[in-house]
Structure formats: C-alpha cells, structure tokens
C-alpha atoms as a PDB file:
ATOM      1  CA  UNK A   1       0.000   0.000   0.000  1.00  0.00           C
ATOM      2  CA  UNK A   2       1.076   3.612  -0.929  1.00  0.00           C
ATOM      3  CA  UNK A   3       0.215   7.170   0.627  1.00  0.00           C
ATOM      4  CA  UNK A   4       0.286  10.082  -1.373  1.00  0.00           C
ATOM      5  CA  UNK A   5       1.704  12.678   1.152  1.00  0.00           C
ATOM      6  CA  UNK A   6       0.784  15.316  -0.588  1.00  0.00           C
ATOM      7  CA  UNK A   7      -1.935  15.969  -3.235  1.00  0.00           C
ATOM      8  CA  UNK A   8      -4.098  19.199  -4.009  1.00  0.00           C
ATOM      9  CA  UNK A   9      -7.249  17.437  -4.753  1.00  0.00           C
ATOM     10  CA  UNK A  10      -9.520  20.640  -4.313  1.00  0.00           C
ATOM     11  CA  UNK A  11      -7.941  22.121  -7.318  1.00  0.00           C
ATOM     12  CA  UNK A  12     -10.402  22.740 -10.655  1.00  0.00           C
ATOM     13  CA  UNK A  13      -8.226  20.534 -12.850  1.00  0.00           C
ATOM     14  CA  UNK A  14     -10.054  17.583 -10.847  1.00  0.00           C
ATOM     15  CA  UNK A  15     -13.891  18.926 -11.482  1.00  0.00           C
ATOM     16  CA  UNK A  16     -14.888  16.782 -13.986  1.00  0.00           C
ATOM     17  CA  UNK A  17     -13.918  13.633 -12.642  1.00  0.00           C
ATOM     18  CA  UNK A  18     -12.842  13.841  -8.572  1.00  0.00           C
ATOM     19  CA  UNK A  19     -14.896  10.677  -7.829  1.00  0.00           C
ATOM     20  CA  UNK A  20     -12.698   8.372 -11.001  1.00  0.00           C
ATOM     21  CA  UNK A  21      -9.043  10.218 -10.303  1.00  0.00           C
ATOM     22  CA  UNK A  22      -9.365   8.908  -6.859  1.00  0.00           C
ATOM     23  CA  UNK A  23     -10.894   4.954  -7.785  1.00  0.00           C
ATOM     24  CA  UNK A  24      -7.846   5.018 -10.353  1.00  0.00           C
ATOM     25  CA  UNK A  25      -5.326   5.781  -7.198  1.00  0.00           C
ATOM     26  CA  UNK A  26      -7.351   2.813  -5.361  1.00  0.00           C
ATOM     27  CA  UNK A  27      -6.544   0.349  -8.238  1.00  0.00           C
ATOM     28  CA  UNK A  28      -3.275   1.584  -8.096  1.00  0.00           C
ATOM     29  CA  UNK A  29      -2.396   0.434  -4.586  1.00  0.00           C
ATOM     30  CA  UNK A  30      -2.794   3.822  -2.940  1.00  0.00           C
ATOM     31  CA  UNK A  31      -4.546   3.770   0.453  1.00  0.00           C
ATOM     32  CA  UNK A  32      -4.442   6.870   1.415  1.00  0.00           C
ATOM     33  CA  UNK A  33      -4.215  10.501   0.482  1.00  0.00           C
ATOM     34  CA  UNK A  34      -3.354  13.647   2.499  1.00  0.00           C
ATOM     35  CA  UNK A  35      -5.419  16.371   0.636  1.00  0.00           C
ATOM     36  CA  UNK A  36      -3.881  19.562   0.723  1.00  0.00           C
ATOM     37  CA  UNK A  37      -6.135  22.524   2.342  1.00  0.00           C
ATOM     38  CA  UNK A  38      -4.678  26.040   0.879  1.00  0.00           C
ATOM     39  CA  UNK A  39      -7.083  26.713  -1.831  1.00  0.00           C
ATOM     40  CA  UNK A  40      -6.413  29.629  -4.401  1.00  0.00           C
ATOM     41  CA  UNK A  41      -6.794  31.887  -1.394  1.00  0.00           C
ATOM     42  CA  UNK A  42      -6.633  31.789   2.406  1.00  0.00           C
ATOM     43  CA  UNK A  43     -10.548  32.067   2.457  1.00  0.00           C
ATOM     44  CA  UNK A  44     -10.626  28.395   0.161  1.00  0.00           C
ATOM     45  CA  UNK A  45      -8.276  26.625   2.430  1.00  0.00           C
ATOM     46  CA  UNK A  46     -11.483  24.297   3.904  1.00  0.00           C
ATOM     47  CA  UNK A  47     -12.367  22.654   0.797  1.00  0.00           C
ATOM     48  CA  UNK A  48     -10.039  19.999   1.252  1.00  0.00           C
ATOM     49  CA  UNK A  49     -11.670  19.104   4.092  1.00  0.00           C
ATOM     50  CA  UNK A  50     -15.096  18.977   2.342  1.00  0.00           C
ATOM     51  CA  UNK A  51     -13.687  16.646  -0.129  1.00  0.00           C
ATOM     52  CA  UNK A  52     -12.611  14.693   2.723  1.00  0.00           C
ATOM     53  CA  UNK A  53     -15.782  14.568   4.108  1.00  0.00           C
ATOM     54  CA  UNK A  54     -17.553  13.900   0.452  1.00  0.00           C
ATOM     55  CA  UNK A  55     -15.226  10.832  -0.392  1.00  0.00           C
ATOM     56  CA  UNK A  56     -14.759   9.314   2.982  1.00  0.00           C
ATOM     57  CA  UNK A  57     -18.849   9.053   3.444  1.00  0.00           C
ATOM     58  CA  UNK A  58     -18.707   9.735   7.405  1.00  0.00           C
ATOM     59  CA  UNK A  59     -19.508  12.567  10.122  1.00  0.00           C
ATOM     60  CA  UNK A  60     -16.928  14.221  11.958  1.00  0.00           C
ATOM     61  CA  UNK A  61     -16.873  12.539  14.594  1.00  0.00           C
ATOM     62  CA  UNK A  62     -16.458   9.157  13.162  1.00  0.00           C
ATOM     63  CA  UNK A  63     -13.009   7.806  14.398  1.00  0.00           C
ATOM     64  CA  UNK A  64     -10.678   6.438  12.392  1.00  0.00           C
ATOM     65  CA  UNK A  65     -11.370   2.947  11.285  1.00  0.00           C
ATOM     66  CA  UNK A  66      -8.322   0.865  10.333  1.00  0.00           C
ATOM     67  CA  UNK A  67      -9.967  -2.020   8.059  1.00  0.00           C
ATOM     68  CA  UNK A  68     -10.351   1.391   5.805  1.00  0.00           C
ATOM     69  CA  UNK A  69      -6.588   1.285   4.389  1.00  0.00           C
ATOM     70  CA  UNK A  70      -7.614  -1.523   2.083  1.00  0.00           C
ATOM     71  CA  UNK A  71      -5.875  -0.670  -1.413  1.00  0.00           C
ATOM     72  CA  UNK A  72      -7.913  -2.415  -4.260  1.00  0.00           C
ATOM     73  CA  UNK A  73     -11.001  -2.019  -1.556  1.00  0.00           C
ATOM     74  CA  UNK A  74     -12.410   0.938  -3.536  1.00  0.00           C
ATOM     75  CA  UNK A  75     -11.347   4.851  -2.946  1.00  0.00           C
ATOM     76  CA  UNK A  76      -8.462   5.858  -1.066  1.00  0.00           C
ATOM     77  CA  UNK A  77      -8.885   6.814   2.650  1.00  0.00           C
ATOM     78  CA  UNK A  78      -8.907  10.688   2.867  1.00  0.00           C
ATOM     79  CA  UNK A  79      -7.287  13.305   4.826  1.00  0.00           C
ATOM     80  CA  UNK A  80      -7.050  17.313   4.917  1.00  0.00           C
ATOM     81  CA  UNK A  81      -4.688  19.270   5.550  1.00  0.00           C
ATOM     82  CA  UNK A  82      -4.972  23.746   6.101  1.00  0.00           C
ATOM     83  CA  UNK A  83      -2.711  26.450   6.117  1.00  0.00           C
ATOM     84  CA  UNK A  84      -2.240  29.196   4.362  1.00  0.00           C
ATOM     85  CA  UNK A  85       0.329  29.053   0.928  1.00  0.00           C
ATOM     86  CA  UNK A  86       3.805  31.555   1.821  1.00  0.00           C
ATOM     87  CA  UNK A  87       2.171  33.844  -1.497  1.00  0.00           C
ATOM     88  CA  UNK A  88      -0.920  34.208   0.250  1.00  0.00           C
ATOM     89  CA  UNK A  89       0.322  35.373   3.505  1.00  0.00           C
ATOM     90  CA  UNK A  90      -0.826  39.371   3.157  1.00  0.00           C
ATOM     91  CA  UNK A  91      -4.274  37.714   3.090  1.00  0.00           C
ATOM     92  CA  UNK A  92      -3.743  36.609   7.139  1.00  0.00           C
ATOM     93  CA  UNK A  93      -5.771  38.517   9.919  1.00  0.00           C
ATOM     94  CA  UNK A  94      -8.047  37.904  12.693  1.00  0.00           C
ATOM     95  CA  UNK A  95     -10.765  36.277  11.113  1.00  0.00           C
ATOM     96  CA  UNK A  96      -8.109  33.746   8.546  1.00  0.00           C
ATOM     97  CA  UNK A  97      -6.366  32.959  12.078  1.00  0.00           C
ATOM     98  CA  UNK A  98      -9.692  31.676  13.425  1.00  0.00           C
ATOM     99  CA  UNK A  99     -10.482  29.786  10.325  1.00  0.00           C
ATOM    100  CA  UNK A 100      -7.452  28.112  10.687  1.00  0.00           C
ATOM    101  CA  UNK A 101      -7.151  27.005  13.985  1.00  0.00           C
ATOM    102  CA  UNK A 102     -11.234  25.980  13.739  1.00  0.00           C
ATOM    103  CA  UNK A 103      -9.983  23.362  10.893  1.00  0.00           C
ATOM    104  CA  UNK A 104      -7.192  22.428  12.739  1.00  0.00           C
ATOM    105  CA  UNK A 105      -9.946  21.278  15.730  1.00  0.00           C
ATOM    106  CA  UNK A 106     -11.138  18.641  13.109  1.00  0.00           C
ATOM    107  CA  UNK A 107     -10.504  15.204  13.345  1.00  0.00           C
ATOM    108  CA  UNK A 108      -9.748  14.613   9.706  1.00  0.00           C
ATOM    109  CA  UNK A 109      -7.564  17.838   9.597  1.00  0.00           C
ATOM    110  CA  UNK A 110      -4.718  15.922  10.822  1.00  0.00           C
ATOM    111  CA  UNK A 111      -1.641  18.877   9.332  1.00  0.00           C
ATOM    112  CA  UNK A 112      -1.078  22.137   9.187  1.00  0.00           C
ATOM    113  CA  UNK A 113      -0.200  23.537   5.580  1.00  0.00           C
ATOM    114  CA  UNK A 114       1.276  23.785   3.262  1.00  0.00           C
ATOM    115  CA  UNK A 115       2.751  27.177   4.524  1.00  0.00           C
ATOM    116  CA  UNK A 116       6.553  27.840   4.782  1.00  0.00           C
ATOM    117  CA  UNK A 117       8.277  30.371   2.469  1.00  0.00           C
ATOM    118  CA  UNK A 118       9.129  31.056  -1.318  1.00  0.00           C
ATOM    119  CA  UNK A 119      11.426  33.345  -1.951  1.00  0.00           C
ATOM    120  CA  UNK A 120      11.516  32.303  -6.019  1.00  0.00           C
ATOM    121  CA  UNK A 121       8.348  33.807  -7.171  1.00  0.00           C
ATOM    122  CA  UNK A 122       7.292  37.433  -6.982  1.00  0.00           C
ATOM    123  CA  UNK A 123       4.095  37.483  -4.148  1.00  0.00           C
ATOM    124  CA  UNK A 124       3.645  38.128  -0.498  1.00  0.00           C
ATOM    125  CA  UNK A 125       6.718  40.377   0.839  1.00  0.00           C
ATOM    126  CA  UNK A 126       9.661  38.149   2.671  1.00  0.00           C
ATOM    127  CA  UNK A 127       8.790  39.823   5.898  1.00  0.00           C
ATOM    128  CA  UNK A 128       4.972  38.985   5.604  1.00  0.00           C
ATOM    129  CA  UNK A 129       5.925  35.199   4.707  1.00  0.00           C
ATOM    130  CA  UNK A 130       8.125  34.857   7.753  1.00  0.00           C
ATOM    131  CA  UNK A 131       5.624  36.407   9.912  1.00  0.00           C
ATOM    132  CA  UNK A 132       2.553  34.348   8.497  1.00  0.00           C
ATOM    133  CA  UNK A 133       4.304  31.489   9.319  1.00  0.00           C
ATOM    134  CA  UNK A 134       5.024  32.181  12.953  1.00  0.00           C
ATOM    135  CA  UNK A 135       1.711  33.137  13.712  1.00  0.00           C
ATOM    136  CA  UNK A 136       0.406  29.506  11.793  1.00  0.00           C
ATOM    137  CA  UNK A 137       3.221  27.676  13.578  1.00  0.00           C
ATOM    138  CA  UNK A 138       1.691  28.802  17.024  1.00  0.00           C
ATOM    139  CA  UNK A 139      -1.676  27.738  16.253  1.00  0.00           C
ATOM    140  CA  UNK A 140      -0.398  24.669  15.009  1.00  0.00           C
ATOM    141  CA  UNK A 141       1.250  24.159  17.892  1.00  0.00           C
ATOM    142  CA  UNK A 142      -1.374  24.960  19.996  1.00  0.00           C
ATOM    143  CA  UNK A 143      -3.939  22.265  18.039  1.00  0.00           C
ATOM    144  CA  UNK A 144      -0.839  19.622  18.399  1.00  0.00           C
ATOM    145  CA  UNK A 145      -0.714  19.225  14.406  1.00  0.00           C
ATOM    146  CA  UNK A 146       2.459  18.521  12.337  1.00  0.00           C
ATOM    147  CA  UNK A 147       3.278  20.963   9.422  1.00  0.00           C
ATOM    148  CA  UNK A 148       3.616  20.303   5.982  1.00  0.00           C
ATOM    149  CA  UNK A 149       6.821  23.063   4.716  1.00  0.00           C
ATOM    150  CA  UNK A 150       6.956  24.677   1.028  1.00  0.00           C
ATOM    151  CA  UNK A 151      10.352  25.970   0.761  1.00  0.00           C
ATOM    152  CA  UNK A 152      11.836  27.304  -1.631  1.00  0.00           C
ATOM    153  CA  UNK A 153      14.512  29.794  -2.757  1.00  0.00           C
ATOM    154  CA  UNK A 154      15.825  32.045  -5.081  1.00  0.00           C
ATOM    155  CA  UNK A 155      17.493  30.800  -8.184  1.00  0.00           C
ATOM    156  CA  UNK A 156      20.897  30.696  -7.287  1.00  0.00           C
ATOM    157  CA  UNK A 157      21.226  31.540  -4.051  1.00  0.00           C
ATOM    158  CA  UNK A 158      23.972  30.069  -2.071  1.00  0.00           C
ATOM    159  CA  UNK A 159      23.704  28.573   1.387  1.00  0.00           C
ATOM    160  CA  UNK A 160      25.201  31.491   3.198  1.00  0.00           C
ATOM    161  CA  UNK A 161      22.898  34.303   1.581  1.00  0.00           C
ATOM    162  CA  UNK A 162      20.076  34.592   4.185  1.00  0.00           C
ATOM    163  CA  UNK A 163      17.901  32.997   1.891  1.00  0.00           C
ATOM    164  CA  UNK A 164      14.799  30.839   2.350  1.00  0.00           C
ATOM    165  CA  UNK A 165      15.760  28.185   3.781  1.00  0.00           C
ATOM    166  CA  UNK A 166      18.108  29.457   6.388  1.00  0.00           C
ATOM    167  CA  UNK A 167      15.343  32.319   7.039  1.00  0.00           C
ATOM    168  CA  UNK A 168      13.023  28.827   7.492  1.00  0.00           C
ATOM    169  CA  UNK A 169      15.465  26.717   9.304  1.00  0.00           C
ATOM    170  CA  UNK A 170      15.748  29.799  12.024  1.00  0.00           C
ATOM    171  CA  UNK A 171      12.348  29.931  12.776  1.00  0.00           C
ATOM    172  CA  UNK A 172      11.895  26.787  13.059  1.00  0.00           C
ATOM    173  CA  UNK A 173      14.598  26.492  15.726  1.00  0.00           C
ATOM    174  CA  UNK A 174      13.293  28.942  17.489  1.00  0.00           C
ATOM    175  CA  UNK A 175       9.456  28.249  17.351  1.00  0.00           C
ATOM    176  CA  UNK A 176       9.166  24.503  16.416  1.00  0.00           C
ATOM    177  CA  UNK A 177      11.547  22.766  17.611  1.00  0.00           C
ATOM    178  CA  UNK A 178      10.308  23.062  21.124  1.00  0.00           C
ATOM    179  CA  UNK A 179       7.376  21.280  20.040  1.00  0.00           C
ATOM    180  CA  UNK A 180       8.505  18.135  19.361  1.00  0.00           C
ATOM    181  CA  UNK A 181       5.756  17.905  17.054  1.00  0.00           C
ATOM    182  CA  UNK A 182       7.830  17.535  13.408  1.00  0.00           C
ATOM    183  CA  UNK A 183       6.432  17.387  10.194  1.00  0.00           C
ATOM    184  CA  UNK A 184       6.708  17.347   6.299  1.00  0.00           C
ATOM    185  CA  UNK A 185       9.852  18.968   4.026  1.00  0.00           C
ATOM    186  CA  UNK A 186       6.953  18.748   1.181  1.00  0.00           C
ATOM    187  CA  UNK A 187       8.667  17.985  -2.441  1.00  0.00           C
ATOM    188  CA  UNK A 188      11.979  18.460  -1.057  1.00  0.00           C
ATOM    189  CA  UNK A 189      14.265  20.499  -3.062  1.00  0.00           C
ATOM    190  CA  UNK A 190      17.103  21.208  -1.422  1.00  0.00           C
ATOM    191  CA  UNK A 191      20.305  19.185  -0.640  1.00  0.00           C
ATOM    192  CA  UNK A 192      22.156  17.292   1.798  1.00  0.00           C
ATOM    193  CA  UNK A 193      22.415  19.947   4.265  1.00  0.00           C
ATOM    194  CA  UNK A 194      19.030  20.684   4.619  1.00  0.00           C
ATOM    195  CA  UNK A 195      18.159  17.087   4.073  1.00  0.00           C
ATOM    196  CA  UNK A 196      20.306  16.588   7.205  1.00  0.00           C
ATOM    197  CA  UNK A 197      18.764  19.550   9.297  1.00  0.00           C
ATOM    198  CA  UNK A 198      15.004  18.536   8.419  1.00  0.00           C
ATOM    199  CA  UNK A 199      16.115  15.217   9.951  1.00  0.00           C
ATOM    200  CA  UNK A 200      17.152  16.574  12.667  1.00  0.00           C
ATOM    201  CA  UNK A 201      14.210  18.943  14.101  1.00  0.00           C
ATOM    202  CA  UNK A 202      11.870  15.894  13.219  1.00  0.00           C
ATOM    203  CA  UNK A 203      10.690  16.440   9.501  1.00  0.00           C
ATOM    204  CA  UNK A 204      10.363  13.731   6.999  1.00  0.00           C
ATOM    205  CA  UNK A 205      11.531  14.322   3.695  1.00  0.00           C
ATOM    206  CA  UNK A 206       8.785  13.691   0.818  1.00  0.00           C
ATOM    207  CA  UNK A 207       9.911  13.557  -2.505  1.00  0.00           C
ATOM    208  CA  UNK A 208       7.637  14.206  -5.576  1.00  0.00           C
ATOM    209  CA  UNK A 209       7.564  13.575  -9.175  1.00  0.00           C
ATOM    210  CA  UNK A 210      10.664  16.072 -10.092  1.00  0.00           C
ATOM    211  CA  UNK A 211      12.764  13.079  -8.300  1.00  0.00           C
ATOM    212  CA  UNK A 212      11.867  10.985 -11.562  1.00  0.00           C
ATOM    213  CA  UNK A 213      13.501  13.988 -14.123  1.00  0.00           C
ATOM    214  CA  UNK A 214      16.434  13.128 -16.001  1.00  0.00           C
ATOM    215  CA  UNK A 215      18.288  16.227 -14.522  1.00  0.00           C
ATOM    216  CA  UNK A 216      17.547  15.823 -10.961  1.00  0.00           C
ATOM    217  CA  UNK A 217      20.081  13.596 -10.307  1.00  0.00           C
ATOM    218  CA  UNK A 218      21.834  15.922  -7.249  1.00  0.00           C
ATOM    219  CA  UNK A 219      18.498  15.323  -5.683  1.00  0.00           C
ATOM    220  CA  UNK A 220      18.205  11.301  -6.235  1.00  0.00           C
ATOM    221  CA  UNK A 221      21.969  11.822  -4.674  1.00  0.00           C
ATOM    222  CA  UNK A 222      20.194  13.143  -1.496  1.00  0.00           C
ATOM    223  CA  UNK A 223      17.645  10.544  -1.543  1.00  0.00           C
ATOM    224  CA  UNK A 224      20.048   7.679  -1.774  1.00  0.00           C
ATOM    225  CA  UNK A 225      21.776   8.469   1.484  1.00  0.00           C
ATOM    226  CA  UNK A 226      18.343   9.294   3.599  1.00  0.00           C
ATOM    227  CA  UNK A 227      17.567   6.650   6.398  1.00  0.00           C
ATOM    228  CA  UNK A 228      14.604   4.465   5.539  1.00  0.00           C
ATOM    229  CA  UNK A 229      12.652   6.293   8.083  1.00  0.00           C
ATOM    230  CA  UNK A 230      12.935   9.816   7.189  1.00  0.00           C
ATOM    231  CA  UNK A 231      11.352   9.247   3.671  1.00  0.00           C
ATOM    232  CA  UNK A 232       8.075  10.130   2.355  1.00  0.00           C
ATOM    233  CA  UNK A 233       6.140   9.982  -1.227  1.00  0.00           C
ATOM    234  CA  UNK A 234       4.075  12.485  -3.002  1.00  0.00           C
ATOM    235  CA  UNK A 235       2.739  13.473  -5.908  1.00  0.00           C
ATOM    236  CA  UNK A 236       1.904  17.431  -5.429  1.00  0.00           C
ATOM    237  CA  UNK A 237      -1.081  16.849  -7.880  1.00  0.00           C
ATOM    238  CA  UNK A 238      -2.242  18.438  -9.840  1.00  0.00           C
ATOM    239  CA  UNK A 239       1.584  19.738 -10.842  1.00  0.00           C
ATOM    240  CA  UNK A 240       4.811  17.654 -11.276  1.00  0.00           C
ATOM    241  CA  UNK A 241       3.567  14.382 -13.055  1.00  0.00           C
ATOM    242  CA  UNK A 242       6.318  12.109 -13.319  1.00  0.00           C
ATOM    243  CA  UNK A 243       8.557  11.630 -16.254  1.00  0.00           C
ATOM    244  CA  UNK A 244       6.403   8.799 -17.798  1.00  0.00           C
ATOM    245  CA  UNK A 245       3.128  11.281 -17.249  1.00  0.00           C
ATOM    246  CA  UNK A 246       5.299  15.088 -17.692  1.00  0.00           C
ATOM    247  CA  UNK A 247       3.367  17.499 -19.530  1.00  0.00           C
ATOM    248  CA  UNK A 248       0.177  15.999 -18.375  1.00  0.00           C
ATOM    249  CA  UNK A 249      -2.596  16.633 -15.081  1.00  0.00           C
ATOM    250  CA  UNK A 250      -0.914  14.700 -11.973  1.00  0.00           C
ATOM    251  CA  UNK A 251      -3.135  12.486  -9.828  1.00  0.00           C
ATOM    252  CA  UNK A 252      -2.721  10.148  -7.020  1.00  0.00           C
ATOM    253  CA  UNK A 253      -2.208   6.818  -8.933  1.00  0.00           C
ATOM    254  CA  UNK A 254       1.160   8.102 -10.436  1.00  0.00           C
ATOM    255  CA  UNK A 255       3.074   8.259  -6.793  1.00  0.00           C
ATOM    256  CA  UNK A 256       3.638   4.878  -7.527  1.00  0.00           C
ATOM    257  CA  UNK A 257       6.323   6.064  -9.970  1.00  0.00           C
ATOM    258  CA  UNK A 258       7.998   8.136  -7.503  1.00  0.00           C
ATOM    259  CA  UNK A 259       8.041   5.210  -5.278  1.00  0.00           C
ATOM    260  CA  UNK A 260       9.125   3.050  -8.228  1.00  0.00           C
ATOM    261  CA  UNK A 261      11.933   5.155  -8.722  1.00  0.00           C
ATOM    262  CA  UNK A 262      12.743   5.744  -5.050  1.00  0.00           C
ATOM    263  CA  UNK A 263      13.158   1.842  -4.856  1.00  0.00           C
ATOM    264  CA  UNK A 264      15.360   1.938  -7.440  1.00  0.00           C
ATOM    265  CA  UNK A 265      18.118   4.822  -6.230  1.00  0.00           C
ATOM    266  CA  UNK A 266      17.891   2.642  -3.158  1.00  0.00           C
ATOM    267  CA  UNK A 267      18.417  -0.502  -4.347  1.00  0.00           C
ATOM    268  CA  UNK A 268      15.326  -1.875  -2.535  1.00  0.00           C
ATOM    269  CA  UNK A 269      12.205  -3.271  -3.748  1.00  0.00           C
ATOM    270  CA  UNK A 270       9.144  -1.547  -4.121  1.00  0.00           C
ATOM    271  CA  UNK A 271       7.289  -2.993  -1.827  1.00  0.00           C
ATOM    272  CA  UNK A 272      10.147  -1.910   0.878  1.00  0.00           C
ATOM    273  CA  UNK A 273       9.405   1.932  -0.187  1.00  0.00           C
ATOM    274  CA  UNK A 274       5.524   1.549   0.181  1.00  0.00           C
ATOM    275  CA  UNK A 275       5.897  -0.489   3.645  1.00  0.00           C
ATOM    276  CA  UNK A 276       8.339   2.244   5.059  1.00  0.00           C
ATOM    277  CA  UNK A 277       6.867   5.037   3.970  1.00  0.00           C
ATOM    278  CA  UNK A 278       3.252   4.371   4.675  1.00  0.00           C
ATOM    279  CA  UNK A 279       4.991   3.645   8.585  1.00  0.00           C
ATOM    280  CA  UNK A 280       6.564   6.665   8.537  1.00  0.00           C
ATOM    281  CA  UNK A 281       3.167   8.643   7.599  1.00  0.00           C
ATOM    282  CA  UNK A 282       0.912   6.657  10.190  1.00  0.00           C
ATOM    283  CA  UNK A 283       3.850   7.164  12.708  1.00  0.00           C
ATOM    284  CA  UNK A 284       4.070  11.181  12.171  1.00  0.00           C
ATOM    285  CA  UNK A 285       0.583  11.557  12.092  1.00  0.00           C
ATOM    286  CA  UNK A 286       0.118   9.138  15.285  1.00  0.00           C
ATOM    287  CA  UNK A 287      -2.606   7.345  13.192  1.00  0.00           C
ATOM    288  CA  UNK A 288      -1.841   4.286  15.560  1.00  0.00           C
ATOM    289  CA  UNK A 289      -2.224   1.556  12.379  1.00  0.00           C
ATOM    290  CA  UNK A 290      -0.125  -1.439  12.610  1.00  0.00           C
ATOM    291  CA  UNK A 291       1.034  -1.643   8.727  1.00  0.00           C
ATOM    292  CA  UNK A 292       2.437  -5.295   8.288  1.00  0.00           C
ATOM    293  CA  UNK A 293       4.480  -7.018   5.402  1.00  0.00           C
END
C-alpha cells in the first residue's frame, strides 16, 4: 500500500472527474491521500476538508477505522490538511487565524499547511511570509498538528545568503523545535544539508515527481543516502507528473512512480518503499495503524 503525502485534490483541474481520479489511485495500490487545504486563497483553504468529508462518506466525529486502508477495496482513505500558501500570507488577519485554527480542531484535519516560504516567485513580501508562518506555527502548535513546509529559494542563491531556507530553518529552531511535534519537508528540493537539518528537528523528507527527471540527479543523490525512516512519497497533484506522465494533469495513482523510482536509487524493492513510507506517515501523524508485510 502507498500514501500520497501530498496531493491538491480541491484544485479545478479535478472537477470533472474527482470521484474516477481517486478509484484510479485505489486500483493503483494507494490507500491513502493527504489532501492539501490552501485553496487559491486563504478564504478556500477548507475545501479539502469537504472533499474529505464527500469521499470518505462519514460525520466528523467518526473515528478512524483501520480495516479502511484496504488498497484495491475501492477509494483511497482521505485526509485534509490547512494552512495558508507563503504567497498568500498578506491575506492573514483575525478572522483567517480563526479559520485556521477551527480546521485544525477537526478530526480529519490531521496537518497544518502547506505554509513555509518562497522566496523564487514574486508574491507576499519576505517579511509577511516569515511572519505568516510564525503566527500559523503557534496555532499549530497549539492544536498539536504537524506541518507540511513549502520551501523554496531564489534561483541561485547560495547557502550562506540569508535565503529561504536558512530564514526557514531559524524559525523553526526557534518556534518549532520546542514542540517536538515535526512534520513534512513537502517535495523536497534542497540538498544534503538541509536534508540533514530537516532530519534533525523531526521532519520527513517527501519527494515528488521532479525526483523521476532526467536532470535531478543531485536530488536522487540526497535521496540515496536518507535513512529508511525519514522518507516520504508524493505526488503534489495536480503539478509535477512524473517523467512517464510530464506534460500531463498529476493524480494520485502516479506516486507509484515516484516510489518506483525511489526503490530503485535505493536498491530496494518496491514494496520496501511503500511499507516504510506508509509507517513513517501513520507514525508522524500518530494514526496508531499497525502496517504489516
């Protein structure tokens, strides 16, 4: 069985056919998607949850059953995720800060993201990123959910130029790690060094369907030498469809080809990637499933 970590299922592209997308990722093997609550704007981020709600056919306060994570049984399991994106920060206040920490009170709501900064596209200021996150990472903190990170830089920038992700990786010291709570390094782009400090404060590292280009080999490099148990798959649907798929609308089903190819920079079979990794997403998320051989 296979998790997608990390999948946008609110977006448009999925309109037409939500309900067939998601029995494809089923028949794929996939038990389980995290649906990713940010919406276009801060005011959308509870759709995911809806979809949640649609799919999964239950109330919310119907606990978690574990004869659910059947693959082949049907749809996936569902779970939501909200936050509010790094571009849509400016769009925080009062009322956004409420709506947040209300989802975050929801059973199914079981992250808090994506949020984190991006520093490579023109949007919210750098300041206003940095200080969006804090004030997510408290309520976060305070609702005991794990975050899901978007990080990522300006083109070129070197380690030591006060960029993203040392502007992330000081915040986080200062306002996360005391938590204990960890998280997600969401389609990890970075390298060793930040591979290694994400480890460190508690994060697992998900990889997405840019691991499967021909010229990300630096970042297969990274994923070689992670620990079994630091490693997470995505697909970041409805963007980044694998090489097989590129060009085309991502879905669900395809994470099997970034686990494929995980397997295969590891040396490992595939079943060893889905195993792990579906154990290391329970285990974060303190979903309290026993996943067996």
């Amino acid at each position: 069985m296979l998790i997608d970590s990390h999948a946008h299922l609110d977006s448009e592209r999925y309109d037409g056919d939500r309900e067939l997308m998601l029995r494809r990722a089923g028949e794929a093997g996939v038990g389980a998607v995290l649906a990713i609550g940010i919406g276009e704007h801060a005011s959308g981020m509870g759709r995911a949850l809806e979809i949640c709600r649609q799919f999964n056919g239950q109330s919310p306060e119907n606990e978690f059953r574990p004869n659910e994570f059947r693959p082949g049984a049907g749809l996936p399991r569902l779970f939501a995720s909200a936050g509010v994106y790094p571009h849509n920060t400016r769009e925080i206040d009062d009322a956004v800060l409420a709506r947040l920490d209300s989802l975050l009170a929801e059973p199914e709501v079981i992250a808090c993201g994506e949020i984190g900064l991006d520093y490579y596209h023109e949007g919210a200021p750098h300041a206003a990123q940095r200080e969006g996150l804090i004030r997510q990472l408290e309520i976060a903190a305070a609702r005991q959910r794990p975050i899901l990170i978007h990080c990522r830089p300006k083109d070129g920038a070197g380690l030591d130029s006060g960029d993203a992700w040392e502007h992330l990786f000081e915040i986080l010291e200062a306002h996360w790690r005391p938590t204990g709570l960890g998280g997600v390094m969401h389609c990890f782009g970075g390298g060793w060094e930040q591979a290694q400090r994400s480890l460190d404060l508690g994060f697992l590292v998900s990889f997405a369907g840019n691991l499967t280009y021909p010229k990300a080999q630096p970042l297969r490099d990274v994923a070689a030498r992670l620990p079994l148990d630091g490693l997470l798959v995505e697909t970041d649907a409805p963007w980044l469809a694998p090489a097989a798929h590129r060009g085309q609308r991502n879905e669900p089903a395809w994470v099997a080809s970034v686990a494929q190819t995980l397997a295969g920079i590891r040396g490992v079979t595939e079943e060893e990637i889905a195993l792990a990794t579906t154990k290391n997403f329970l285990r974060l998320f303190r979903l309290g499933v026993n996943v067996g051989d």
